[in-house]
Protein backbone atom coordinates (compact mmCIF):
# COMPACT_ATOMS: atom_id res chain seq x y z
CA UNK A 1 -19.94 9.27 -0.31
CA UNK A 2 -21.79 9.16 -3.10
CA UNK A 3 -25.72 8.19 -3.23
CA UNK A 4 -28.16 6.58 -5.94
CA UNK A 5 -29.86 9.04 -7.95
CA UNK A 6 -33.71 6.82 -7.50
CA UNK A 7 -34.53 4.44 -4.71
CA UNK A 8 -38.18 3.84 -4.26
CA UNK A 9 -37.30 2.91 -0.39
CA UNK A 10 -36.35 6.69 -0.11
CA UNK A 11 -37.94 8.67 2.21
CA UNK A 12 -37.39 12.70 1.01
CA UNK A 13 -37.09 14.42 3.97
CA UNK A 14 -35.23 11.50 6.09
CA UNK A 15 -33.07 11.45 2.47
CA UNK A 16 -32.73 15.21 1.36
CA UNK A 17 -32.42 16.72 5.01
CA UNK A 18 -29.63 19.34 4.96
CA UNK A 19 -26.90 17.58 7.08
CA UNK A 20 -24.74 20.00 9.58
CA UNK A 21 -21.20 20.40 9.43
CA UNK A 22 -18.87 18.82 11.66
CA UNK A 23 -18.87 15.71 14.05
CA UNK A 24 -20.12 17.59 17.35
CA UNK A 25 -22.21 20.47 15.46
CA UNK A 26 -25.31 19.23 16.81
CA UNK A 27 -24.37 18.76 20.53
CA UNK A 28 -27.28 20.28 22.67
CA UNK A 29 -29.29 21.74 19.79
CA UNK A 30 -32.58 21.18 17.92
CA UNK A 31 -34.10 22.38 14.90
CA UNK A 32 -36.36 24.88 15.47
CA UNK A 33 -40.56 23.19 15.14
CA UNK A 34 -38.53 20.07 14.33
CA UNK A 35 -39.03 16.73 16.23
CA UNK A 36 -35.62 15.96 17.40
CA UNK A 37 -34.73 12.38 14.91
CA UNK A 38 -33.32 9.68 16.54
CA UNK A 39 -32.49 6.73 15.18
CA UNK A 40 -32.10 3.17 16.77
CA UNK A 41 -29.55 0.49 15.17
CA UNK A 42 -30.51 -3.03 16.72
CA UNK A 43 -34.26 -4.15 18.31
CA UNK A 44 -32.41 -6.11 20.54
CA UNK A 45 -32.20 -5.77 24.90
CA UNK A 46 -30.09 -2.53 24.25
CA UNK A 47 -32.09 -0.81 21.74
CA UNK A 48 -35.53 -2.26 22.74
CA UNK A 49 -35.03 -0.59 26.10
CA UNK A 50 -33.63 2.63 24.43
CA UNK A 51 -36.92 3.15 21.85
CA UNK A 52 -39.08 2.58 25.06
CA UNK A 53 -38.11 5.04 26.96
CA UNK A 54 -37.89 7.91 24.46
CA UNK A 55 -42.06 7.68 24.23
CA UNK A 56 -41.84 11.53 23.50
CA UNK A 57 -43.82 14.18 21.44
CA UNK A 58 -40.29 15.79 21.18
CA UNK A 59 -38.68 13.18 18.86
CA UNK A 60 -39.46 11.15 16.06
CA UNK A 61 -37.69 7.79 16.49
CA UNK A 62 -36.75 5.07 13.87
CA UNK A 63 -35.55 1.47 14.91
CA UNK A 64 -33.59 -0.52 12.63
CA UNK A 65 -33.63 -4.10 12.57
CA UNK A 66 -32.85 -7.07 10.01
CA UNK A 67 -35.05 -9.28 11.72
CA UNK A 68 -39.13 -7.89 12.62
CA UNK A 69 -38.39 -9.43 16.07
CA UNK A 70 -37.30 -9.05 19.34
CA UNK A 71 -35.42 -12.46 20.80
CA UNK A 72 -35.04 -13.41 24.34
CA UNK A 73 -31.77 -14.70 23.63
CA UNK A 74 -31.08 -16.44 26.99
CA UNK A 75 -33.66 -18.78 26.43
CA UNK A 76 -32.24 -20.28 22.98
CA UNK A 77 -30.86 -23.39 23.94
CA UNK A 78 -34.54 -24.42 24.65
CA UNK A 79 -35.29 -23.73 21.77
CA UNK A 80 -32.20 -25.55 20.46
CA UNK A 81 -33.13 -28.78 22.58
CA UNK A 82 -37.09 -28.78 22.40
CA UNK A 83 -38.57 -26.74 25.13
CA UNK A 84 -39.98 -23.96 23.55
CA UNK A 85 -41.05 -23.30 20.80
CA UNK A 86 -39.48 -19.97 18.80
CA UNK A 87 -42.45 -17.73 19.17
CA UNK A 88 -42.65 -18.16 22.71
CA UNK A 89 -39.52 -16.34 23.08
CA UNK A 90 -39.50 -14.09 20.61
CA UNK A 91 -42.17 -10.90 19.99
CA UNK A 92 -42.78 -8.55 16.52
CA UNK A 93 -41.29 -4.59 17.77
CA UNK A 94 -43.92 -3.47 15.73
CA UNK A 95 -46.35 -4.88 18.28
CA UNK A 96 -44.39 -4.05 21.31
CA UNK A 97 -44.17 -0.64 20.08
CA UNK A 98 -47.17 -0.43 18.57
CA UNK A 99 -48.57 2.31 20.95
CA UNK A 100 -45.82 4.60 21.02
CA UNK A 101 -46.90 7.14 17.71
CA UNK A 102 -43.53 8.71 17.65
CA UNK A 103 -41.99 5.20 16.75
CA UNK A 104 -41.29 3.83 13.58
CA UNK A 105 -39.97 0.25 12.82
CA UNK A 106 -37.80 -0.57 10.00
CA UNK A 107 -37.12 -4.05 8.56
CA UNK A 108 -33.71 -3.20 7.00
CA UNK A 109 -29.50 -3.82 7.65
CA UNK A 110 -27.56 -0.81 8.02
CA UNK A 111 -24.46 -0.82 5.88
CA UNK A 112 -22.72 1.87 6.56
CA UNK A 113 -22.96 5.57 8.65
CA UNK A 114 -21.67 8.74 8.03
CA UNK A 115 -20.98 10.20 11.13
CA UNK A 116 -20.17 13.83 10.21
CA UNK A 117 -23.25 14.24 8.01
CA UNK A 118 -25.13 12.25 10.60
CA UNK A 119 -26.53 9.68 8.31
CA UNK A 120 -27.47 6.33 8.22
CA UNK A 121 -27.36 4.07 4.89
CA UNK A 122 -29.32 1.22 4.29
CA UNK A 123 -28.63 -1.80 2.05
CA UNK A 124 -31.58 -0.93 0.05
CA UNK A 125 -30.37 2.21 -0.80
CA UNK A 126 -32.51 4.41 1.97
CA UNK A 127 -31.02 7.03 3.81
CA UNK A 128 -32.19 8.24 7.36
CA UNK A 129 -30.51 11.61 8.93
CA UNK A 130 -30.42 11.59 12.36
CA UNK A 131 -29.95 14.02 15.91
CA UNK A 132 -29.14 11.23 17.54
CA UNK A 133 -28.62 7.92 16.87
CA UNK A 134 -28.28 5.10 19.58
CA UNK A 135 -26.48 1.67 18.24
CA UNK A 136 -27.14 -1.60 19.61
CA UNK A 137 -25.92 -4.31 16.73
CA UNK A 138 -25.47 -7.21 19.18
CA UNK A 139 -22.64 -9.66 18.55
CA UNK A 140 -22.36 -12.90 17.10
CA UNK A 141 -20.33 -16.20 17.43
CA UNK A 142 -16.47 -16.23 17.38
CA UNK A 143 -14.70 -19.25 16.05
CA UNK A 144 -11.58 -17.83 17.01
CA UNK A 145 -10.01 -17.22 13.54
CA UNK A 146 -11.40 -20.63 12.31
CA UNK A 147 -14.50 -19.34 10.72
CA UNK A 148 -14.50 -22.64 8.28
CA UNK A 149 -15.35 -24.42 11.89
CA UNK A 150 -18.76 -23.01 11.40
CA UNK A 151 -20.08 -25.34 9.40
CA UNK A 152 -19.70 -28.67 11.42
CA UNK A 153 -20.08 -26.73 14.77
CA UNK A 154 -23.20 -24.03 14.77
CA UNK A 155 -23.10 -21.61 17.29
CA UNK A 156 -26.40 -20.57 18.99
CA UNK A 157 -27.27 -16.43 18.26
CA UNK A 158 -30.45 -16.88 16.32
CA UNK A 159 -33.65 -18.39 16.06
CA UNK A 160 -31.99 -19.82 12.54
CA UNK A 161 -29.06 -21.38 14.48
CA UNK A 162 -31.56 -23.12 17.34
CA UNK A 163 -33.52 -24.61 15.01
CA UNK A 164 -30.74 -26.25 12.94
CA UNK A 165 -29.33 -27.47 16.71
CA UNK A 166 -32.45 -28.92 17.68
CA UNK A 167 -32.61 -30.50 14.16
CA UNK A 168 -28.84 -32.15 14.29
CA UNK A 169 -29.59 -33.67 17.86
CA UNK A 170 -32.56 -35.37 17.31
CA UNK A 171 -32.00 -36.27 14.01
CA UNK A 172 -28.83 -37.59 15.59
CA UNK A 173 -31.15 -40.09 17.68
CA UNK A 174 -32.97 -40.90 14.29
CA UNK A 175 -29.93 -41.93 12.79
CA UNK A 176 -28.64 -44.23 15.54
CA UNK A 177 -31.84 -46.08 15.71
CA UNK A 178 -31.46 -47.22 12.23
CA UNK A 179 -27.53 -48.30 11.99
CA UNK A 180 -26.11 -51.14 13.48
CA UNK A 181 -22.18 -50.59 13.09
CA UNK A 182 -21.60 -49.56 16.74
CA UNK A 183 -18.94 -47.58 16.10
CA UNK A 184 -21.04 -45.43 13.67
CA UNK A 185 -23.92 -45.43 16.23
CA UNK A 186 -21.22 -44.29 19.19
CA UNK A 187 -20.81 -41.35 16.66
CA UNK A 188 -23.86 -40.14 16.68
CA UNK A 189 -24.98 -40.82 20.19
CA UNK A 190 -21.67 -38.21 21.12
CA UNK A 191 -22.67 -34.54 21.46
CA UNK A 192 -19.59 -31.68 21.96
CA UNK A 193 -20.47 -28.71 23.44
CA UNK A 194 -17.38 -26.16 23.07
CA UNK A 195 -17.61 -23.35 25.66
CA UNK A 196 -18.79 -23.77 29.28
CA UNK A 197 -19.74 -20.23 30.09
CA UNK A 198 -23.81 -19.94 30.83
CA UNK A 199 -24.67 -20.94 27.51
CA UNK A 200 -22.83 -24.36 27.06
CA UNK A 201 -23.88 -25.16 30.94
CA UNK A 202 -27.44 -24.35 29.97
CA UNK A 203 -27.07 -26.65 26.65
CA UNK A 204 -25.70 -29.04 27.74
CA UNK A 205 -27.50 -29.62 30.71
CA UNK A 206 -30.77 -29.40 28.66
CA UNK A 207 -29.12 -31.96 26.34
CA UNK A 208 -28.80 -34.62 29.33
CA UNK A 209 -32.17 -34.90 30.34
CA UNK A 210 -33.64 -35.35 26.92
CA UNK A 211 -31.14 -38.24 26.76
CA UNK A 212 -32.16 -39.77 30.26
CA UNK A 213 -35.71 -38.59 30.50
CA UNK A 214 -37.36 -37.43 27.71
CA UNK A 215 -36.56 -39.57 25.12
CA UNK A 216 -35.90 -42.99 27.18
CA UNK A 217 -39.13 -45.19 26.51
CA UNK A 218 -39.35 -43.55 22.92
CA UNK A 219 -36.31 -46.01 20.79
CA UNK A 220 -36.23 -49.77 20.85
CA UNK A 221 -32.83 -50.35 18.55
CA UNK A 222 -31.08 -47.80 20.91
CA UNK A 223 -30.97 -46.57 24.61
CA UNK A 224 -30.67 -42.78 24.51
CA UNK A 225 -29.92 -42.20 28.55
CA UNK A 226 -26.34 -43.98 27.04
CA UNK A 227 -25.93 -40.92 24.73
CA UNK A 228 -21.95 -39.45 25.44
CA UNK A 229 -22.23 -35.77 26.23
CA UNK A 230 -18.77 -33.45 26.79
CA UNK A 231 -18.41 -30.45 27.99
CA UNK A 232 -15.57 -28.56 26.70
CA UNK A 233 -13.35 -25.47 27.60
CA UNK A 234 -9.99 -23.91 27.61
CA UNK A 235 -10.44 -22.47 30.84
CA UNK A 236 -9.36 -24.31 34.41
CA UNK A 237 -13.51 -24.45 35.17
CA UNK A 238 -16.51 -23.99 33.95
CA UNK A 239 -18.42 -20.57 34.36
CA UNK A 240 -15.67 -18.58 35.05
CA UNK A 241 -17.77 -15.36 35.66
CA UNK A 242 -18.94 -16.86 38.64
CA UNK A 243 -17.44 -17.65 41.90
CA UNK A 244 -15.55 -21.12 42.35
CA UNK A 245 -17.66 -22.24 44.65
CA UNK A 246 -20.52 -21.89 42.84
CA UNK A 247 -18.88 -22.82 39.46
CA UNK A 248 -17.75 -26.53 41.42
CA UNK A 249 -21.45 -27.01 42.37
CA UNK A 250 -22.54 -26.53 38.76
CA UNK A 251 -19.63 -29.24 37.77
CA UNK A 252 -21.15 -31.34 40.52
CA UNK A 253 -24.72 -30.73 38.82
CA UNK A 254 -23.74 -31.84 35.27
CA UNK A 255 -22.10 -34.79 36.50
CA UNK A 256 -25.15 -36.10 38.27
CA UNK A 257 -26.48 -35.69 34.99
CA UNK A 258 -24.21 -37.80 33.52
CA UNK A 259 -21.83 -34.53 31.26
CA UNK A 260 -18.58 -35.36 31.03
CA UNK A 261 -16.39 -31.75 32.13
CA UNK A 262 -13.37 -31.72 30.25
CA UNK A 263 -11.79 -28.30 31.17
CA UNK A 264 -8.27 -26.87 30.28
CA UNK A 265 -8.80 -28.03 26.71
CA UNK A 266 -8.51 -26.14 23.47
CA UNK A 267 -9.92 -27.07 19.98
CA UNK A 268 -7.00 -27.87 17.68
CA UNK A 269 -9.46 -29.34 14.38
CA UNK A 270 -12.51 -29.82 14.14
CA UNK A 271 -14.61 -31.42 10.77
CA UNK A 272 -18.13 -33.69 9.76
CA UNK A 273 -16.08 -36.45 11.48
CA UNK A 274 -15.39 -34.95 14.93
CA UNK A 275 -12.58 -32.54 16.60
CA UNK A 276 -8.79 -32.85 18.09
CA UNK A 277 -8.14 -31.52 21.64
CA UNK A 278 -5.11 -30.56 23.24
CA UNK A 279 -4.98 -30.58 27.04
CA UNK A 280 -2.24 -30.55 29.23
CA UNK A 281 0.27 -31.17 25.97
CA UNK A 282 -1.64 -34.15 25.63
CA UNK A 283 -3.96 -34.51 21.99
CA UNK A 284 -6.78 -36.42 22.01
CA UNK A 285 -9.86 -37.28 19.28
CA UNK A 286 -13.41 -37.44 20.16
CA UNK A 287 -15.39 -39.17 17.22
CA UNK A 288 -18.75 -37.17 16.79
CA UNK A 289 -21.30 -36.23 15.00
CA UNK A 290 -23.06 -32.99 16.58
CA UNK A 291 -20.75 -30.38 17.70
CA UNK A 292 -22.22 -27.36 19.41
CA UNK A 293 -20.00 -23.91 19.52
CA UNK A 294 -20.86 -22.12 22.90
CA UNK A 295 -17.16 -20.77 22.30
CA UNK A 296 -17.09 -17.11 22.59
CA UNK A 297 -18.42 -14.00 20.55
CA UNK A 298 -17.11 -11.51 19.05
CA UNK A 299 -18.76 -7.41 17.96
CA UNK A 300 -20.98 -7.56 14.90
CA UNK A 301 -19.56 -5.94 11.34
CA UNK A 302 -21.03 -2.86 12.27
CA UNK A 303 -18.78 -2.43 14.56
CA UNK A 304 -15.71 -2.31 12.25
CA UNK A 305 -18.11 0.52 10.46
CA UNK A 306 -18.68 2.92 13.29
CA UNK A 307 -14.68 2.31 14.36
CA UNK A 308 -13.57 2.41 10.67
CA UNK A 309 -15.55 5.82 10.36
CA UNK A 310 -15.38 7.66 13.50
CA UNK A 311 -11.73 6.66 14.02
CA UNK A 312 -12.49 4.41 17.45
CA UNK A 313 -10.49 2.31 19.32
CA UNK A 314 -11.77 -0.79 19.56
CA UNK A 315 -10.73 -4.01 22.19
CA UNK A 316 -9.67 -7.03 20.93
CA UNK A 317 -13.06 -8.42 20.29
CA UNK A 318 -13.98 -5.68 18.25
CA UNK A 319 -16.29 -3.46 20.47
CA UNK A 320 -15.66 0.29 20.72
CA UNK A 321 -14.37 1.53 23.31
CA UNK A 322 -16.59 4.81 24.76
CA UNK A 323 -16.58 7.28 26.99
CA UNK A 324 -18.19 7.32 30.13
CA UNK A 325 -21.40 8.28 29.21
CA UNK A 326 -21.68 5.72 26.35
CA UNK A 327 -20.57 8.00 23.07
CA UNK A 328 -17.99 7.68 20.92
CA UNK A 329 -15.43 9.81 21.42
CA UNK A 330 -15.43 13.24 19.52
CA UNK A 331 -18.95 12.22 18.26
CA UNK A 332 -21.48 13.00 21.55
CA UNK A 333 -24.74 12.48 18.93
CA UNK A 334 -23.54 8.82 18.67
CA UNK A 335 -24.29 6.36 21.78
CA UNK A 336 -23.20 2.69 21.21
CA UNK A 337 -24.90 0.13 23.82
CA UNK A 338 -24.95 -3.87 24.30
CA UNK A 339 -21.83 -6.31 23.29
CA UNK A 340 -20.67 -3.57 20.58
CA UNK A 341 -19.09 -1.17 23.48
CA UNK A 342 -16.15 -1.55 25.50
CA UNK A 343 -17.61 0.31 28.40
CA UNK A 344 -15.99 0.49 31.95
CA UNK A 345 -16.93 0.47 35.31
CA UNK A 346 -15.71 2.74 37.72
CA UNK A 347 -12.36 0.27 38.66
CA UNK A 348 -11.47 0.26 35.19
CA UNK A 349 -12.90 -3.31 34.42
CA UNK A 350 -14.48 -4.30 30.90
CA UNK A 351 -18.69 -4.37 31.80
CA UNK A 352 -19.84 -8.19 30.57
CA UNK A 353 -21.89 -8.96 27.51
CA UNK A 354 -24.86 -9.39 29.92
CA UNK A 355 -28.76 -8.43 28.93
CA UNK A 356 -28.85 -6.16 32.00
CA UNK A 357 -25.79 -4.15 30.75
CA UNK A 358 -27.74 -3.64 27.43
CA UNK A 359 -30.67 -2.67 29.67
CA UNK A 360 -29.66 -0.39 31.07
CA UNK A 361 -27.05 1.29 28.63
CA UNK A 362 -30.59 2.14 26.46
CA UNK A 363 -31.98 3.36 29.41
CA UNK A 364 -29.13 5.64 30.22
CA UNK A 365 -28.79 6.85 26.68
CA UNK A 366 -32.23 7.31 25.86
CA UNK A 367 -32.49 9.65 29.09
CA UNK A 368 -29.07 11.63 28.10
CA UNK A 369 -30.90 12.49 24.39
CA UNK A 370 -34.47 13.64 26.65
CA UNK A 371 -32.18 15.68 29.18
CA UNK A 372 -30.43 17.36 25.94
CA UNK A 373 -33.35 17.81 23.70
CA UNK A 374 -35.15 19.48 26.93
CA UNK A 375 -32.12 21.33 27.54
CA UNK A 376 -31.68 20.06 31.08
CA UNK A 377 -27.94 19.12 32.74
CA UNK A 378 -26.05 16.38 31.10
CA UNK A 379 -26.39 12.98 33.06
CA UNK A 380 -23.45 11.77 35.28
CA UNK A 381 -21.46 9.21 33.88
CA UNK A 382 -23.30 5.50 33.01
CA UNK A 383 -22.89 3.09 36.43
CA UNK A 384 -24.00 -0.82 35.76
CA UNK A 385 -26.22 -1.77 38.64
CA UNK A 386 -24.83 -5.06 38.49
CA UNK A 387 -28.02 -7.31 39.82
CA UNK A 388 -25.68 -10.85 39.60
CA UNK A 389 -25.38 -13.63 37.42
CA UNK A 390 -27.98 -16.66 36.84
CA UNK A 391 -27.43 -19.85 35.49
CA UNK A 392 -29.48 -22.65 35.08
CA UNK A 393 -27.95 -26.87 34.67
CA UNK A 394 -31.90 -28.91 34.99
CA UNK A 395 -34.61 -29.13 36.88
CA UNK A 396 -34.52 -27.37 39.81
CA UNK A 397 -30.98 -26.90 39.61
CA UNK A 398 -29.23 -23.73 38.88
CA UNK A 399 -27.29 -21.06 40.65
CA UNK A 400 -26.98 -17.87 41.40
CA UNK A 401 -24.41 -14.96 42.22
CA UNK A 402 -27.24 -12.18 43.48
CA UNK A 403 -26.23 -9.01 45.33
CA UNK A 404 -23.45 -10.84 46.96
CA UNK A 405 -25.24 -13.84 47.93
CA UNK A 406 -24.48 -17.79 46.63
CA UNK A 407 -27.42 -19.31 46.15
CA UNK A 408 -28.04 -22.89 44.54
CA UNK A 409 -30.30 -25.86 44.09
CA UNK A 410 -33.95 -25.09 44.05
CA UNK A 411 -34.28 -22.07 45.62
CA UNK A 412 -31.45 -20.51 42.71
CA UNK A 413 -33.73 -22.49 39.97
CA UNK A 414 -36.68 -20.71 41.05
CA UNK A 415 -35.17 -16.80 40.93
CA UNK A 416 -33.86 -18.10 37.56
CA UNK A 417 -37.31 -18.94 36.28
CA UNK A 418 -39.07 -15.67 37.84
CA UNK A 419 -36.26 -13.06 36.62
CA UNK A 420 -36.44 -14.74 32.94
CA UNK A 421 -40.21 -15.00 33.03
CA UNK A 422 -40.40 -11.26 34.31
CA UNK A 423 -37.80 -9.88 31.32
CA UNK A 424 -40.22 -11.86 28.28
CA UNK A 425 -41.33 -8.57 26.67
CA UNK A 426 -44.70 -9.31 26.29
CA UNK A 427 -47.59 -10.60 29.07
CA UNK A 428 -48.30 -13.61 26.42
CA UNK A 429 -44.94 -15.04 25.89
CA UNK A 430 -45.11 -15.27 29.80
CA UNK A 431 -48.27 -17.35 30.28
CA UNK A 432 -46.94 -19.34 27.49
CA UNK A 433 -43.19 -20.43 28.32
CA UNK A 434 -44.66 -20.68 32.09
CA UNK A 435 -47.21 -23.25 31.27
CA UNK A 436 -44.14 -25.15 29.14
CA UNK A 437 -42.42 -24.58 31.81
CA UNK A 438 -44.50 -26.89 34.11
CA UNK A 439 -45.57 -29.32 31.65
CA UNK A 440 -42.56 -29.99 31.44
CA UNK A 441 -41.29 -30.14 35.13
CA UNK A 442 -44.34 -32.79 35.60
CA UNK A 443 -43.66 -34.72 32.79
CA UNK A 444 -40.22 -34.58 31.27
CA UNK A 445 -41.71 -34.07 27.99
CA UNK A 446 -40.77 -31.01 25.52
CA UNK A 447 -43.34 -30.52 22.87
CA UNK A 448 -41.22 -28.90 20.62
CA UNK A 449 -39.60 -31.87 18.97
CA UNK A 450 -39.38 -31.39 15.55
CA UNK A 451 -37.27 -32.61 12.85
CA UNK A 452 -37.84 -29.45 10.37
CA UNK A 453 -35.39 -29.00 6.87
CA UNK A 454 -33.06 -30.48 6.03
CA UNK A 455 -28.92 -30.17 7.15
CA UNK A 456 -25.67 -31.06 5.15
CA UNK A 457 -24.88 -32.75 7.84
CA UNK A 458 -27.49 -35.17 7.37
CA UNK A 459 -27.42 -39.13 7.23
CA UNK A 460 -28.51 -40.14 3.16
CA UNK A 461 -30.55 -43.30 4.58
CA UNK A 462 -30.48 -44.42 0.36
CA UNK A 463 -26.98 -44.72 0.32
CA UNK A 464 -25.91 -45.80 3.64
CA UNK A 465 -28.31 -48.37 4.26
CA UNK A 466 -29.17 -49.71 0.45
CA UNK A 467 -26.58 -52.93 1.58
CA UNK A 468 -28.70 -53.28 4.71
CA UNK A 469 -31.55 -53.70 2.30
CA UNK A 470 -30.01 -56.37 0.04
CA UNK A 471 -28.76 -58.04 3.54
CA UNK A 472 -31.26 -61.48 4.48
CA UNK A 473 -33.48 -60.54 7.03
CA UNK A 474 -33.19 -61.58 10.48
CA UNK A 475 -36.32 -62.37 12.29
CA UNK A 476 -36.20 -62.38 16.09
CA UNK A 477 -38.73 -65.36 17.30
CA UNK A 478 -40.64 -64.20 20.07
CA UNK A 479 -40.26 -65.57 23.32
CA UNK A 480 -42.81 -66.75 26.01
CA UNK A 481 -41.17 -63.49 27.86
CA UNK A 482 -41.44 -61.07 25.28
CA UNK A 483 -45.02 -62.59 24.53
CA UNK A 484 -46.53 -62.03 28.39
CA UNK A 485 -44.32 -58.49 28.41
CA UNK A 486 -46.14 -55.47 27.89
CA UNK A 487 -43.30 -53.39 26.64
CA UNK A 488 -41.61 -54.77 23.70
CA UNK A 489 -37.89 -56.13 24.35
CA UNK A 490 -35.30 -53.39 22.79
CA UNK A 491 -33.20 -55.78 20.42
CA UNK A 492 -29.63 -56.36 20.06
CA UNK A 493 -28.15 -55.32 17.02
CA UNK A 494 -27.70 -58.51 15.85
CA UNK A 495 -31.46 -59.60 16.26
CA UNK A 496 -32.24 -56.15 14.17
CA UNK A 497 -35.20 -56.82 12.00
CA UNK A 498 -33.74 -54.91 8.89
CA UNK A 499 -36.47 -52.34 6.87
CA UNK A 500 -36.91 -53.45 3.18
């Protein structure tokens, strides 16, 4: 592998270190008056937790990230439908790490490893050698072969992604206030949600009450508690992960909120115009104008680097499959955590692409490197304390699958708020999303409603409403009614006073 002569993002000794020979040369020793280097792919559950607990004098640790932030990712879809706001769920690592002096943060992407020189490469052109090196590079949305899908349907990984939601549904309400065409307004008072797992249960839930609560008294032209939301999803039920009974009082939950479950049915096309379903070998349309992809995810492209490079086997959604205690096979310097390993429980079933797995995989790995820099006995294989699943459909509803107990309704709402509160990183974030939190539970209102950017999928108001303009006005005469009335009468489309 060849490497640029100059760089000014170099670092000589991280660059120029004399690299051992061999894949498993470095099992179980250190240099001699050397920190032991460790280096951390991904500032994300899995690698957070890792550079946390290897606060040591004995190593000198370097996490990698593109972003400068850790991201509660659980709590996107409020930021995608006007909760919260992005900082409260998010935190800088070099703050969170800020008083651990044997940690280093890195803005950077990692583009490709070398696994029997033990070196990481950076897109910049800096090199980092590594002991050890722990990666965590997340996942990110699968479109199931139908990547072009992506840009009528966003999925929701990033604080990029739940911004542009939160954009296309209320802007979606902006638009429908302003046409009269009922057809066109149908279209944009429809929102598809594609994947009923946790995330598309959470959404879409979320979505409903801003329809029938939030935004209710704020539109005259339009009523927004009439806006159409679907839930859809190949599988026979929604939340699969959990048990049926549970998953039917979640169905019962949405329904109350007026989401229309439409399960056993797969995505055949989907454009700006809307998507084709098949179900039961029966194809149906569904005009609309915001489609959400809760679909599915798949490894990140690092993955295919590590496999491509250490030789790997990888599952069918492209995460490596390790060993028992979290390496790579034939490469015990090399721990891969989170959604990009395959890992196994003791009955031979594939771990979930939960938080807590990532947890606790960086815990585990980040004691194996202590134990073997200390030179103390290996750790026994890596066991998932699995602590159940949480999800959450409105206010003070949710449900829960914890240490073998169903749970739902207000009580499950309320572990759902505490565990979430209790895993924000920082003390701040806390105070902040709680006070939200019951602002909102008292009022219905979400302060973070924002129109911000702009989106290709967005209405030109010059060109679809310049014959509107040249169309006579029609002036609705107001009534002895409307006159002693101290809410204005929302007007028929036909008694629309057109803007000129």
């Amino acid at each position: 592998m060849n490497l640029k002569t100059a760089n000014p993002f170099r670092n000589g000794e991280d660059t120029l270190g004399t690299a051992p020979a061999g894949p498993a040369s470095s099992a179980g020793r250190r240099p001699v008056n050397k920190p032991w280097k460790v280096v951390i792919v991904g500032g994300g559950f899995g690698g957070l937790s890792a550079a946390q607990h290897l606060d040591s004098d004995l190593l000198d640790v370097t996490l990698i990230d593109r972003r400068n932030y850790h991201l509660f990712q659980p709590l996107l879809y409020q930021v995608a439908t006007g909760s919260l706001s992005p900082g409260e769920i998010a935190a800088p690592l070099r703050g969170v790490l800020s008083r651990q002096k044997n940690t280093r943060v890195w803005l950077g992407t990692v583009e490709d490893i070398d696994p029997n020189s033990r070196r990481v490469f950076l897109a910049d052109g800096a090199t980092l050698t590594y002991d050890s090196l722990i990666v965590a590079g997340g996942s990110e949305t699968s479109y199931y072969g139908h990547d072009e899908w992506q840009k009528c349907a966003s999925g929701l990984k990033s604080i990029e992604e739940a911004t542009a939601i939160r954009h296309k549904i209320l802007y979606a309400f902006e638009v429908a206030e302003r046409i009269c065409d009922p057809v066109e307004r149908r279209a944009w008072l429809t929102f598809v949600i594609v994947g009923a797992g946790p995330t598309g249960v959470e959404l879409s839930g979320a979505l409903a009450e801003i329809a029938r609560q939030t935004l209710k008294n704020d539109f005259r032209s339009i009523h927004p508690e009439e806006a159409q939301i679907i839930l859809l999803d190949g599988a026979p039920r929604v939340l699969m992960s959990f048990p049926e009974n549970l998953s039917e009082k979640a169905s019962r939950s949405l329904a109350k909120l007026g989401v229309q479950v439409k399960c056993g049915a797969m995505v055949k096309h989907l454009d700006e115009t809307g998507l084709t379903i098949e179900s039961s070998e029966q194809t149906d349309s569904i005009t609309a104008k915001t489609v959400i992809w809760a679909g599915g995810i798949t490894a990140s492209p690092l993955g295919k680097i590590l496999a491509s490079r250490t030789k790997a086997e990888t599952d069918k959604r492209g995460r490596l499959k390790v060993k028992p205690d979290l390496t790579v096979p034939n490469y015990p310097d090399i721990y891969v955590i989170g959604d990009l390993a395959a890992a196994m429980d003791p009955k031979g079933k594939p771990l979930p692409g939960l938080a807590q797995v990532a947890i606790q995989g960086g815990t585990y790995a980040a004691k194996a490197i202590l134990r073997k820099v200390k030179g103390q006995p290996e750790l026994r294989p890596f066991h998932y304390f699995d602590k159940g699943s949480l999800a959450v459909i409105g206010r003070a509803a949710a449900i829960a699958d914890v240490f073998g107990l169903h749970i739902s309704g207000f009580l499950a709402w309320l572990v759902w708020a505490f565990i979430h509160l209790m895993y924000l990183v920082t003390f701040q974030s806390r105070l902040l999303v709680f006070f939200q939190w019951a602002l909102q539970d008292l009022t219905f209102s979400r302060g973070a409603r924002l129109i911000t950017g702009a989106a290709p999928t967005d209405f030109n108001f010059n060109e679809e409403l310049s014959e509107l303009r040249t169309a006579p006005e029609i002036k609705a005469e107001p009534t002895a009614t409307s006159a002693l009335s101290p809410e204005p009468e929302r007007m028929r489309p036909e008694q629309r006073i057109t803007p000129g």
